[in-house]
PDB file of N, CA and C in Angstrom:
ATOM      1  N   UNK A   1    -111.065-121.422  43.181  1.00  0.00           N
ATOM      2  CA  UNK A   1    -111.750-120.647  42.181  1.00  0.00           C
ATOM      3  C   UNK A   1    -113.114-121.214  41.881  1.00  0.00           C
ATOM      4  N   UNK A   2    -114.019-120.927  40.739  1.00  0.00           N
ATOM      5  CA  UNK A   2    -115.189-121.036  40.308  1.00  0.00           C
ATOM      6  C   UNK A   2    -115.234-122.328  39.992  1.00  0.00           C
ATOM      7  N   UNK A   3    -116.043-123.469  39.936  1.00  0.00           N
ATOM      8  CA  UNK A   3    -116.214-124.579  39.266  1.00  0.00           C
ATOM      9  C   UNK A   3    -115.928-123.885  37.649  1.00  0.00           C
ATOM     10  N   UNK A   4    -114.598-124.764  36.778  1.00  0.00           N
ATOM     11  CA  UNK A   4    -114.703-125.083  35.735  1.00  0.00           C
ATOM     12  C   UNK A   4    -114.017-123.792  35.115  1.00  0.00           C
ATOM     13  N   UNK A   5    -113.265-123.162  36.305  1.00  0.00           N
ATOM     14  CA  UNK A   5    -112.574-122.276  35.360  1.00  0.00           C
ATOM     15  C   UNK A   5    -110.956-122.576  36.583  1.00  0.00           C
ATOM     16  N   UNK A   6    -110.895-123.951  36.340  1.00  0.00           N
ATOM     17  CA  UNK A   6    -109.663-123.798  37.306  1.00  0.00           C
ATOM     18  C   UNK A   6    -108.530-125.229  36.451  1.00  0.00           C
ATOM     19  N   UNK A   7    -107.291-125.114  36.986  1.00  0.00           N
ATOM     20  CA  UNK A   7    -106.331-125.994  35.361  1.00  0.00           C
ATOM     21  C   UNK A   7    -107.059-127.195  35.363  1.00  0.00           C
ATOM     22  N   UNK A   8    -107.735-127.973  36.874  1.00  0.00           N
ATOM     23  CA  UNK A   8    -108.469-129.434  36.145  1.00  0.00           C
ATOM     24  C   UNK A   8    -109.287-129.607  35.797  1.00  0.00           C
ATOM     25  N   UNK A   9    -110.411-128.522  35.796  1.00  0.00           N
ATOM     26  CA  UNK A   9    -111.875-128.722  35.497  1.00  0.00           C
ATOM     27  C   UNK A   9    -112.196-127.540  34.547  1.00  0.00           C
ATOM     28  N   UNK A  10    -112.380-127.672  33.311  1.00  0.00           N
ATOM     29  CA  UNK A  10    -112.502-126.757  32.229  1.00  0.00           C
ATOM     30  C   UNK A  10    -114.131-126.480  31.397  1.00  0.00           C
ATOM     31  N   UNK A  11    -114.989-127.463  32.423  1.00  0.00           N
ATOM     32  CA  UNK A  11    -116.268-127.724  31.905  1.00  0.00           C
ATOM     33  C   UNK A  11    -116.899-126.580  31.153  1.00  0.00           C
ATOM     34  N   UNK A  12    -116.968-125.512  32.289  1.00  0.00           N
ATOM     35  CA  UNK A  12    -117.564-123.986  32.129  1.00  0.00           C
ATOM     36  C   UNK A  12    -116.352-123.106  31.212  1.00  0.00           C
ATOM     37  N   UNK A  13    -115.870-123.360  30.832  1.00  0.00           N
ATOM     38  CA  UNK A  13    -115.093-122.674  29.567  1.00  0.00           C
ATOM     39  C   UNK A  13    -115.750-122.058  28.796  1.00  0.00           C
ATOM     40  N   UNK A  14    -115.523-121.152  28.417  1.00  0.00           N
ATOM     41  CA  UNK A  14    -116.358-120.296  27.333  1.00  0.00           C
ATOM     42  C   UNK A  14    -115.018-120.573  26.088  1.00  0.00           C
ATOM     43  N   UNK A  15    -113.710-120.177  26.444  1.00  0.00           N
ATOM     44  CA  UNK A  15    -112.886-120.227  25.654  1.00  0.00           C
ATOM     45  C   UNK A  15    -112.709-121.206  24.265  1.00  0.00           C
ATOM     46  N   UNK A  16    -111.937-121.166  23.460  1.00  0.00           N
ATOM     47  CA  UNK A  16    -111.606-122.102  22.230  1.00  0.00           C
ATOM     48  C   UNK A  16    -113.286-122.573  22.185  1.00  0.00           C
ATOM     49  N   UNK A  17    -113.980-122.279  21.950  1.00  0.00           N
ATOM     50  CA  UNK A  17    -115.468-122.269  21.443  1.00  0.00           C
ATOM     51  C   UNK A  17    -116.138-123.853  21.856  1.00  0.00           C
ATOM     52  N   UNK A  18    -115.813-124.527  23.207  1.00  0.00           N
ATOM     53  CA  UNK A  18    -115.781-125.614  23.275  1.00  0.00           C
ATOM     54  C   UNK A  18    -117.531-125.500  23.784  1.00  0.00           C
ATOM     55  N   UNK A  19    -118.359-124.707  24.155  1.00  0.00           N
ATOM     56  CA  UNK A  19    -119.700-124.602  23.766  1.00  0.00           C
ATOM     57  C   UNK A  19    -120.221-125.023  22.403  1.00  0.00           C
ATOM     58  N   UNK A  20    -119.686-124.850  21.723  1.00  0.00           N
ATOM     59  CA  UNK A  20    -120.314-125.216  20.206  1.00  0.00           C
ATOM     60  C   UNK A  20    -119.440-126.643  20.017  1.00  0.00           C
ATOM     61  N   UNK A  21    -119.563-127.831  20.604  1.00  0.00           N
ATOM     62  CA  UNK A  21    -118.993-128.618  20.156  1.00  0.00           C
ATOM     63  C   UNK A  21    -120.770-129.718  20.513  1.00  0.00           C
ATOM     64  N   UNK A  22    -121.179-130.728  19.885  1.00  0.00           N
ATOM     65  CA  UNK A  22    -122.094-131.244  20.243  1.00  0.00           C
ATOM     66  C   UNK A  22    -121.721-133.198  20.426  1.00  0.00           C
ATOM     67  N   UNK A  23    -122.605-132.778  22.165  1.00  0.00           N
ATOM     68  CA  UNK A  23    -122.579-134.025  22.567  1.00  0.00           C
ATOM     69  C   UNK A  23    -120.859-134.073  23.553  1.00  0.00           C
ATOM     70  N   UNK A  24    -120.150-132.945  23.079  1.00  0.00           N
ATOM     71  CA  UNK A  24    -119.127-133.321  23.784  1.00  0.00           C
ATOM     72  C   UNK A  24    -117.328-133.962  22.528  1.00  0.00           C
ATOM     73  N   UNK A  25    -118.360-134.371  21.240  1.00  0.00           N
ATOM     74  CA  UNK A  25    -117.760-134.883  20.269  1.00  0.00           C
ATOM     75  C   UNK A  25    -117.091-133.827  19.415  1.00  0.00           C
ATOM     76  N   UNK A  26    -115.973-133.785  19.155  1.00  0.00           N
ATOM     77  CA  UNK A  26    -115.217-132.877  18.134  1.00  0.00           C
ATOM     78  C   UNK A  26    -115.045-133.033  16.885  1.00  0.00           C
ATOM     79  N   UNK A  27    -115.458-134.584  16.565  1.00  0.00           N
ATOM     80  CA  UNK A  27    -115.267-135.123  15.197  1.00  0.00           C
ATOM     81  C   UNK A  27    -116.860-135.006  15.093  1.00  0.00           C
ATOM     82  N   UNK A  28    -117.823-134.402  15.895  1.00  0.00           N
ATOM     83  CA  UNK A  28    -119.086-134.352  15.203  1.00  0.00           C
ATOM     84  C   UNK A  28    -119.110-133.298  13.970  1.00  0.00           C
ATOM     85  N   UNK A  29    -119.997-134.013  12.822  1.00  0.00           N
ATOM     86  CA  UNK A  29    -119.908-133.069  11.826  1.00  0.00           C
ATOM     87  C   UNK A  29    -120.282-131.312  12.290  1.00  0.00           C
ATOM     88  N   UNK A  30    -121.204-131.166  13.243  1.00  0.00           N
ATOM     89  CA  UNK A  30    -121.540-129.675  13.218  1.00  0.00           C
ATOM     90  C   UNK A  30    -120.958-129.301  14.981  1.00  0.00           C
ATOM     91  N   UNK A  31    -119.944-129.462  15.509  1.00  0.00           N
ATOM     92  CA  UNK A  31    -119.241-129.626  16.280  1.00  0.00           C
ATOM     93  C   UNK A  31    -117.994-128.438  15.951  1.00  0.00           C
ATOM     94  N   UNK A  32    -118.382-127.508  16.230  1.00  0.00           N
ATOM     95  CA  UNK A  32    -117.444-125.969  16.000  1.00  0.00           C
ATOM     96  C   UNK A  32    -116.390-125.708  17.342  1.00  0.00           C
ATOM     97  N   UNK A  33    -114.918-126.371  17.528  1.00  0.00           N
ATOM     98  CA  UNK A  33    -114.144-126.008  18.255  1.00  0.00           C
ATOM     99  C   UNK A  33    -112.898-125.761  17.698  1.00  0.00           C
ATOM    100  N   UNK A  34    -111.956-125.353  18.479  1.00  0.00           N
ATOM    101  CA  UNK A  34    -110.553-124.610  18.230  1.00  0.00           C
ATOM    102  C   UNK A  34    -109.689-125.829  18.226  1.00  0.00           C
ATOM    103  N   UNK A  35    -109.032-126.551  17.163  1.00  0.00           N
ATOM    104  CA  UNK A  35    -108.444-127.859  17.035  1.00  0.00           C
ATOM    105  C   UNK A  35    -106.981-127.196  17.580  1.00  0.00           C
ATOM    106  N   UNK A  36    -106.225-126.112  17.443  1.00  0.00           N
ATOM    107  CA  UNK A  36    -105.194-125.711  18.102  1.00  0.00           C
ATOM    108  C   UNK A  36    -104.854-125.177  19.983  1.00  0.00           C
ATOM    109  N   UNK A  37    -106.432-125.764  20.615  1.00  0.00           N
ATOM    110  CA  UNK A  37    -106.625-125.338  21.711  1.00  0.00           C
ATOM    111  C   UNK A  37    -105.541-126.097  22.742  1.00  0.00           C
ATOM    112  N   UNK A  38    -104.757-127.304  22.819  1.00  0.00           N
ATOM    113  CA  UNK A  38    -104.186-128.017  23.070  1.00  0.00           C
ATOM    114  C   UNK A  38    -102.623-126.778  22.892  1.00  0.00           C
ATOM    115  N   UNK A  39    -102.495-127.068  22.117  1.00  0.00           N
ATOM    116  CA  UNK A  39    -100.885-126.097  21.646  1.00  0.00           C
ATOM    117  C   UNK A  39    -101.182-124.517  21.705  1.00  0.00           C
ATOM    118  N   UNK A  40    -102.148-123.806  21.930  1.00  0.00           N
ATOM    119  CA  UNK A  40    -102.487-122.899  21.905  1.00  0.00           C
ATOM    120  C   UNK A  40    -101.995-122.689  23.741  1.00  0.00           C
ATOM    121  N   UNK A  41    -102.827-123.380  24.526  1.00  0.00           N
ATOM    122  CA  UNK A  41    -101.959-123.770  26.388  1.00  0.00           C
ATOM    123  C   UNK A  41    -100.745-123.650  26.219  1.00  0.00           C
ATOM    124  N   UNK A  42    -100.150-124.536  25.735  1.00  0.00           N
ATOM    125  CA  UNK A  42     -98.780-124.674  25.751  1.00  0.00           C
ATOM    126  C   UNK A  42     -98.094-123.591  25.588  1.00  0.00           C
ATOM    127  N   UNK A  43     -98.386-123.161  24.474  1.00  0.00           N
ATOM    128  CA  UNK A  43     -97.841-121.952  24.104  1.00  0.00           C
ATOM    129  C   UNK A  43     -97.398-120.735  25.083  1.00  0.00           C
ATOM    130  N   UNK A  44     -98.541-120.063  25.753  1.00  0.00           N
ATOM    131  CA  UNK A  44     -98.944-119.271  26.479  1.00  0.00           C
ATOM    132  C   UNK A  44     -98.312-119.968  27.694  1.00  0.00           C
ATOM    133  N   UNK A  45     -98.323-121.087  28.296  1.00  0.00           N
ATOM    134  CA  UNK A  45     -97.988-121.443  29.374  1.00  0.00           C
ATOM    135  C   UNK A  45     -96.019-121.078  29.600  1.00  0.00           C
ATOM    136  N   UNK A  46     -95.613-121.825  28.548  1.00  0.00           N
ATOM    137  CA  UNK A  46     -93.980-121.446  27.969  1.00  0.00           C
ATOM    138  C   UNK A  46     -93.475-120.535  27.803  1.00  0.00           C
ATOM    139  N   UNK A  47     -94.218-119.409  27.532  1.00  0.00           N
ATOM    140  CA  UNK A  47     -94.429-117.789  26.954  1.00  0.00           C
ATOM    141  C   UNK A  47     -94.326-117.232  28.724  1.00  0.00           C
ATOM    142  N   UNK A  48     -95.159-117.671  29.305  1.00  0.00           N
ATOM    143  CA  UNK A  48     -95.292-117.023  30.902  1.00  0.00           C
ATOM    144  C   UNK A  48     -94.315-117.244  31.603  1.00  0.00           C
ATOM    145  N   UNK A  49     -93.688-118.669  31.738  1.00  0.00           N
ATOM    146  CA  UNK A  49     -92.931-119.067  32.639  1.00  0.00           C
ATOM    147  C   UNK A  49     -91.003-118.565  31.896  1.00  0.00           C
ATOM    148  N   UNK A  50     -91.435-118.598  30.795  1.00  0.00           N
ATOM    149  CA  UNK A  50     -90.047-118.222  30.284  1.00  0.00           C
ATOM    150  C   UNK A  50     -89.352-116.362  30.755  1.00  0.00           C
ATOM    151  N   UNK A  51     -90.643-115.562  30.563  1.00  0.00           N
ATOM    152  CA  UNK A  51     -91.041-114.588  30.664  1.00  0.00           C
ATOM    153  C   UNK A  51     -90.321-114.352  32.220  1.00  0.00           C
ATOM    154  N   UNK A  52     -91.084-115.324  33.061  1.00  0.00           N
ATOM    155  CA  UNK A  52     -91.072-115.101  34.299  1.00  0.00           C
ATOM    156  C   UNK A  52     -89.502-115.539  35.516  1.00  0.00           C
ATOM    157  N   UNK A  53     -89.231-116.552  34.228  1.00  0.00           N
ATOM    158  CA  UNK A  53     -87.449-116.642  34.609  1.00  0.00           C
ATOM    159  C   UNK A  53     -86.722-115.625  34.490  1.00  0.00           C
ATOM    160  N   UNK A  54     -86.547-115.483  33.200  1.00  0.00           N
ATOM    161  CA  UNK A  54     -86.121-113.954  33.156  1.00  0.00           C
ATOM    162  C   UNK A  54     -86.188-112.466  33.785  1.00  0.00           C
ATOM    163  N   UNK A  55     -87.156-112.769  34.622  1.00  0.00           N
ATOM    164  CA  UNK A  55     -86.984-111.572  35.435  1.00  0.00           C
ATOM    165  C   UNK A  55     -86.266-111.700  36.595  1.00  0.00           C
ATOM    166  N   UNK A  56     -86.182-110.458  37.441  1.00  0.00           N
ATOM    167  CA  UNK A  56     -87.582-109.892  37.900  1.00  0.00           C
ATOM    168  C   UNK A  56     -87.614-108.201  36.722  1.00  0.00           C
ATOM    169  N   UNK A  57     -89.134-108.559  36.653  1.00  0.00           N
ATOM    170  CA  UNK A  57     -90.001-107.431  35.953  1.00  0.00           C
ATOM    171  C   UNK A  57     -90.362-106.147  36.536  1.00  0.00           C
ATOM    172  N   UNK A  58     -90.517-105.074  36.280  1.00  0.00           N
ATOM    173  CA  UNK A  58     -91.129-103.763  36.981  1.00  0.00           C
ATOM    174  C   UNK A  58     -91.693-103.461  35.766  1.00  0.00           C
ATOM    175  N   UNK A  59     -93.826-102.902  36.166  1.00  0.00           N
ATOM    176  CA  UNK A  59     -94.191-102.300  35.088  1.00  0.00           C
ATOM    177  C   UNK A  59     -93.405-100.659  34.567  1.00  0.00           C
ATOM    178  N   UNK A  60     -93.356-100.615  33.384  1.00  0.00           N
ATOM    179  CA  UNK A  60     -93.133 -98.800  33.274  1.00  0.00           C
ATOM    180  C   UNK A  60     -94.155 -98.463  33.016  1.00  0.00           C
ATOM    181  N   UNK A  61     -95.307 -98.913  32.274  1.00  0.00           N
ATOM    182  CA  UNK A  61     -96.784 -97.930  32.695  1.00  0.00           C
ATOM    183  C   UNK A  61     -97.178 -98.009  33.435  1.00  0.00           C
ATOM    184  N   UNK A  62     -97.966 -96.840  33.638  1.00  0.00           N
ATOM    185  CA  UNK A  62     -98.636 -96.414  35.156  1.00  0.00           C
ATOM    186  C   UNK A  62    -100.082 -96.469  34.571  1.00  0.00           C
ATOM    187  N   UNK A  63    -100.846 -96.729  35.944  1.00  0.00           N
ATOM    188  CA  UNK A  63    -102.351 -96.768  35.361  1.00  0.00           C
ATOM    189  C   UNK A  63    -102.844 -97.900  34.411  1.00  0.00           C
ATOM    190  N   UNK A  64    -102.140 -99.204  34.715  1.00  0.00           N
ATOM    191  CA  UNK A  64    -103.018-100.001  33.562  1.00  0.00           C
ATOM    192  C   UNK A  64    -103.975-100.547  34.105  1.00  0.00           C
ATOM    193  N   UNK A  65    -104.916-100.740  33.184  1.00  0.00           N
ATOM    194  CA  UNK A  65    -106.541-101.401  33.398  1.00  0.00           C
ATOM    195  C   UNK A  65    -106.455-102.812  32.441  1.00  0.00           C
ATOM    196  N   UNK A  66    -107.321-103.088  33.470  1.00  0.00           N
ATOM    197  CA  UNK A  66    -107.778-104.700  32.639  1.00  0.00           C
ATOM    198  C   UNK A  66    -109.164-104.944  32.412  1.00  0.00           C
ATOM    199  N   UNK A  67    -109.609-105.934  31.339  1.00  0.00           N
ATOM    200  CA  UNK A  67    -111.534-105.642  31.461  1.00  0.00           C
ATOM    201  C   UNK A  67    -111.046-107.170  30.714  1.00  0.00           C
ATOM    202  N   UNK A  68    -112.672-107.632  30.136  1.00  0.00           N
ATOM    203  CA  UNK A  68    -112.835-109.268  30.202  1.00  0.00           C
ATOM    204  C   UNK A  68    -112.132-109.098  28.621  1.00  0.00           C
ATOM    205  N   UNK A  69    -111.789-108.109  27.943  1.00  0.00           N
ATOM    206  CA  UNK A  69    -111.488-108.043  26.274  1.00  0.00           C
ATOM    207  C   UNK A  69    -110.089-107.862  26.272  1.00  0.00           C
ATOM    208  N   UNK A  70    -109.179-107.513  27.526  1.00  0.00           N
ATOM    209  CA  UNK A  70    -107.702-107.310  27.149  1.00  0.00           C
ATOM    210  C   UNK A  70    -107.248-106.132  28.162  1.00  0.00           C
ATOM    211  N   UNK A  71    -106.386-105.494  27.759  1.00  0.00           N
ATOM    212  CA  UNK A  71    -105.354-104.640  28.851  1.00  0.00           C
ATOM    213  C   UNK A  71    -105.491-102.965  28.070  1.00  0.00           C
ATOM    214  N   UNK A  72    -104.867-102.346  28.973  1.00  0.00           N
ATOM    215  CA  UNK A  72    -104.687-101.249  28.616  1.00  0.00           C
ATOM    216  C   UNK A  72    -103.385-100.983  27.072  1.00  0.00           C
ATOM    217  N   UNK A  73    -102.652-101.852  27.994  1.00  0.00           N
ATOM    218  CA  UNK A  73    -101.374-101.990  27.405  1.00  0.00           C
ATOM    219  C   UNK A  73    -100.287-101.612  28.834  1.00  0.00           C
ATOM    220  N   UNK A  74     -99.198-101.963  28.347  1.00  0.00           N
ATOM    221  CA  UNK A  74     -97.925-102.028  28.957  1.00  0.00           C
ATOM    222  C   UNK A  74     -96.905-102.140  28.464  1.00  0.00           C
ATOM    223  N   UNK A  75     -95.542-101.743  28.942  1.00  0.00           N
ATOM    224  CA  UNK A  75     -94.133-101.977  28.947  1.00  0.00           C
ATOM    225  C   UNK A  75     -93.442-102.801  30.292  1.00  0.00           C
ATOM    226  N   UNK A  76     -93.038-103.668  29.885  1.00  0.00           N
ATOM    227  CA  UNK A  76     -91.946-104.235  31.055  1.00  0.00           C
ATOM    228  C   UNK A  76     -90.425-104.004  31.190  1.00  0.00           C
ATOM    229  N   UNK A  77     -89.743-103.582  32.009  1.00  0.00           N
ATOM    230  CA  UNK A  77     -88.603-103.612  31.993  1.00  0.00           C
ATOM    231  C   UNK A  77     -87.662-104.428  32.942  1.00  0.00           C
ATOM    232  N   UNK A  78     -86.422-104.485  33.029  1.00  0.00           N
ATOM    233  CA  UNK A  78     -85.927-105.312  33.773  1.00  0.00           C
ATOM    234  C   UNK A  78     -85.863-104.422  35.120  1.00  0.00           C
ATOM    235  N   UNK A  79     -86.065-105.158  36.618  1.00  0.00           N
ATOM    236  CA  UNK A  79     -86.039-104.816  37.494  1.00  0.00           C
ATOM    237  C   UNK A  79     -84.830-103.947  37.908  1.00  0.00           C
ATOM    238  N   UNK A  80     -84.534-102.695  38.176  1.00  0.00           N
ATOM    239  CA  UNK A  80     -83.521-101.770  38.551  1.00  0.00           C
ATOM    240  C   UNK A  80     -82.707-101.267  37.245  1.00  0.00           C
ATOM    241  N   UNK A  81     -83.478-101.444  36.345  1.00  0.00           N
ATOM    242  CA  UNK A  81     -82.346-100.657  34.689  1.00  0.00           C
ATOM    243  C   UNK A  81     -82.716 -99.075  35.071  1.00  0.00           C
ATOM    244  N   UNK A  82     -82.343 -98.495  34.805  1.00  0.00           N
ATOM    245  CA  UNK A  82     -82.530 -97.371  35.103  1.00  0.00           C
ATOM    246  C   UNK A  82     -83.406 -96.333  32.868  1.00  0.00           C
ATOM    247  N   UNK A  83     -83.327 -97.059  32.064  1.00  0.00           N
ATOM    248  CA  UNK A  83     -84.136 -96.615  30.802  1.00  0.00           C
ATOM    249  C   UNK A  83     -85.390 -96.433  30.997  1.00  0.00           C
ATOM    250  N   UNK A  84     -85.963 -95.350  30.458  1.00  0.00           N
ATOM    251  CA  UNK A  84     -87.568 -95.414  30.604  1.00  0.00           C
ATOM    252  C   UNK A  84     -87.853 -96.324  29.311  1.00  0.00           C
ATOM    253  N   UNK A  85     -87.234 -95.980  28.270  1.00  0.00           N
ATOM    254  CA  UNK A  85     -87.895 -96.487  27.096  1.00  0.00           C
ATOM    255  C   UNK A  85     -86.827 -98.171  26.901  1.00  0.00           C
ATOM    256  N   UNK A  86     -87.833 -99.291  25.995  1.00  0.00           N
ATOM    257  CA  UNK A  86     -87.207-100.343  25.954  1.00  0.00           C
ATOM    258  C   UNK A  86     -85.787 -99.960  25.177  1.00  0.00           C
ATOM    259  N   UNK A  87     -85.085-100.962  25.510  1.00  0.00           N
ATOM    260  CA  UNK A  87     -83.525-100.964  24.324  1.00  0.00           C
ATOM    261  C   UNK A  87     -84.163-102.094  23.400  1.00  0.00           C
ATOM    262  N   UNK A  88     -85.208-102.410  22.627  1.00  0.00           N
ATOM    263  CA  UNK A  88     -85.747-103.334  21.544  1.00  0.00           C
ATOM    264  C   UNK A  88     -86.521-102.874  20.734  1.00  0.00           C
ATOM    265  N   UNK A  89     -86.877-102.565  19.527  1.00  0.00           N
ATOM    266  CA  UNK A  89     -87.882-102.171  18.922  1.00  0.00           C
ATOM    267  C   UNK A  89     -89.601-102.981  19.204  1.00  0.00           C
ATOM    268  N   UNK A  90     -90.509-102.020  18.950  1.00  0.00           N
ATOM    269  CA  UNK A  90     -91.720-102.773  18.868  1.00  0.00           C
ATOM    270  C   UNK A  90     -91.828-103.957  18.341  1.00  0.00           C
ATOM    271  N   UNK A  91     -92.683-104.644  19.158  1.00  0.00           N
ATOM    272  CA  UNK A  91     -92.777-106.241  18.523  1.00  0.00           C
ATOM    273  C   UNK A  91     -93.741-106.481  17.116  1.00  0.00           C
ATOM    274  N   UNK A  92     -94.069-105.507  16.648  1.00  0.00           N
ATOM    275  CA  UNK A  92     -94.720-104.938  15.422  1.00  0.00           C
ATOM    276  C   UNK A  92     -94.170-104.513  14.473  1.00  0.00           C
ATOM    277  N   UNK A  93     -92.962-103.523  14.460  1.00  0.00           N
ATOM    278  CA  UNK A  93     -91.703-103.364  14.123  1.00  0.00           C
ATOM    279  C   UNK A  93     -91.847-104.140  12.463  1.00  0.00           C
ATOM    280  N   UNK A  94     -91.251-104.658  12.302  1.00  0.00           N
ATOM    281  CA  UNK A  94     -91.017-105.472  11.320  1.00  0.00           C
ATOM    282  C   UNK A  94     -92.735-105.855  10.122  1.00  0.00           C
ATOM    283  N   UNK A  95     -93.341-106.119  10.979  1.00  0.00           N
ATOM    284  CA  UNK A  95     -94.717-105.892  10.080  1.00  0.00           C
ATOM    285  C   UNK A  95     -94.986-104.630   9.799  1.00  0.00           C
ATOM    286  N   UNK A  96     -94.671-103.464  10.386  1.00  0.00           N
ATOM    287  CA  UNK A  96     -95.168-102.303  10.267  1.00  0.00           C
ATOM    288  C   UNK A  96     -94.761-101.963   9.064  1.00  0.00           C
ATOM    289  N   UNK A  97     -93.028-102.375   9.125  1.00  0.00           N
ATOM    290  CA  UNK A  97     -92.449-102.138   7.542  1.00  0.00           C
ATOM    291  C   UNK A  97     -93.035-102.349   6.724  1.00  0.00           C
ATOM    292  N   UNK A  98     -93.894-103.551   6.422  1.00  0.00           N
ATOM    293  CA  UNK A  98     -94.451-104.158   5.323  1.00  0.00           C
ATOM    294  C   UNK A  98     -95.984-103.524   5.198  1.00  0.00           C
ATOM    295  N   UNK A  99     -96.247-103.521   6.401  1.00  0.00           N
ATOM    296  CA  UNK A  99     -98.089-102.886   6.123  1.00  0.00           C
ATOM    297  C   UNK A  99     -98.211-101.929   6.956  1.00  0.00           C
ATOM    298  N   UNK A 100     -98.021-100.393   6.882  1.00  0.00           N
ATOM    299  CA  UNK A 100     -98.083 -99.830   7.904  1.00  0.00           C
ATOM    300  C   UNK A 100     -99.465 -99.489   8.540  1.00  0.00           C
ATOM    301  N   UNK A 101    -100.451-100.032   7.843  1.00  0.00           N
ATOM    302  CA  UNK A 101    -102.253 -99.413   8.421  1.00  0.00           C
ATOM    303  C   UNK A 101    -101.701-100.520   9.384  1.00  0.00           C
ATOM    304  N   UNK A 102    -101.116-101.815   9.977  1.00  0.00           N
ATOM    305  CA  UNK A 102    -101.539-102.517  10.920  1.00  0.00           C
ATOM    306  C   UNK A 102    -101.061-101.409  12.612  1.00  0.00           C
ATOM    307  N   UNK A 103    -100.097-100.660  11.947  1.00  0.00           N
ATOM    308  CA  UNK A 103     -99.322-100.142  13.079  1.00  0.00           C
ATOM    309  C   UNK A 103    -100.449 -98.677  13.674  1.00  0.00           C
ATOM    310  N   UNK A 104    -100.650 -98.415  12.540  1.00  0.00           N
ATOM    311  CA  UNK A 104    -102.044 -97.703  12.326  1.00  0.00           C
ATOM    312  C   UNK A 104    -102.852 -97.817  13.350  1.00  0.00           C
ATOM    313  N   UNK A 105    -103.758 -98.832  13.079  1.00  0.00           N
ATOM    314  CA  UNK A 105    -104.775 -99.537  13.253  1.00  0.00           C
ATOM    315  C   UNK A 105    -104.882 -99.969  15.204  1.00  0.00           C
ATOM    316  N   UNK A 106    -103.263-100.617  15.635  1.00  0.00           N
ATOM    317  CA  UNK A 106    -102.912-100.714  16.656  1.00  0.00           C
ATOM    318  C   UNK A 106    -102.677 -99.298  17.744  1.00  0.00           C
ATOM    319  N   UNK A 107    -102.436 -98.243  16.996  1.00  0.00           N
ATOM    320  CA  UNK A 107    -101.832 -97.227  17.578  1.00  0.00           C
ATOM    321  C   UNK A 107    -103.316 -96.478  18.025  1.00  0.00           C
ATOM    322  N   UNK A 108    -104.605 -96.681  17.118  1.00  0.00           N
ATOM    323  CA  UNK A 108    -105.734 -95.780  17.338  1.00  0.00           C
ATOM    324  C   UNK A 108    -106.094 -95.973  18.942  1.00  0.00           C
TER     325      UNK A 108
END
């Protein structure tokens, strides 16, 4: 891949705002980075591979797009179920109860 966008070399990162850090220092007073960027990996990394045990996956949308801001959206299902729609409620679900402009807001 590109210098600095590959797992050992992170130089060229745009991500967790590690441009605004000065000198390289994080404890600099005007040194603006993402202190959860560490567990924030993890996260996502655990999230993928857990994800990815569990399958195998087949998309049910058709036509998804990707751009540098996010996805179209999607559904996954388990490989050979024969349901179009999930057997789980939205992962929103439960907030929606409480605030429904977020479900709103998501749905526009």
């Amino acid at each position: 891949g590109r210098p600095g966008l590959s797992y050992d070399n992170d130089s060229r990162s745009v991500s967790w705002a590690e441009p605004a850090e000065v000198d390289d220092d994080v404890s600099h007073p005007d040194s603006h980075s993402c202190p959860g960027k560490d567990l924030s990996v993890q996260m996502i990394s655990a999230f993928i591979q857990e994800l990815a045990r569990s399958g195998p996956w087949e998309a049910v949308s058709e036509g998804i797009t990707l751009s540098l801001y996010g996805t179209s959206g999607w559904l996954l299902r388990k490989a050979g179920a024969t349901s179009q729609e999930p057997d789980h409620p939205h992962p929103l679900e439960p907030l929606c109860d409480i605030a429904g402009w977020v479900c709103d807001f998501v749905n526009e």
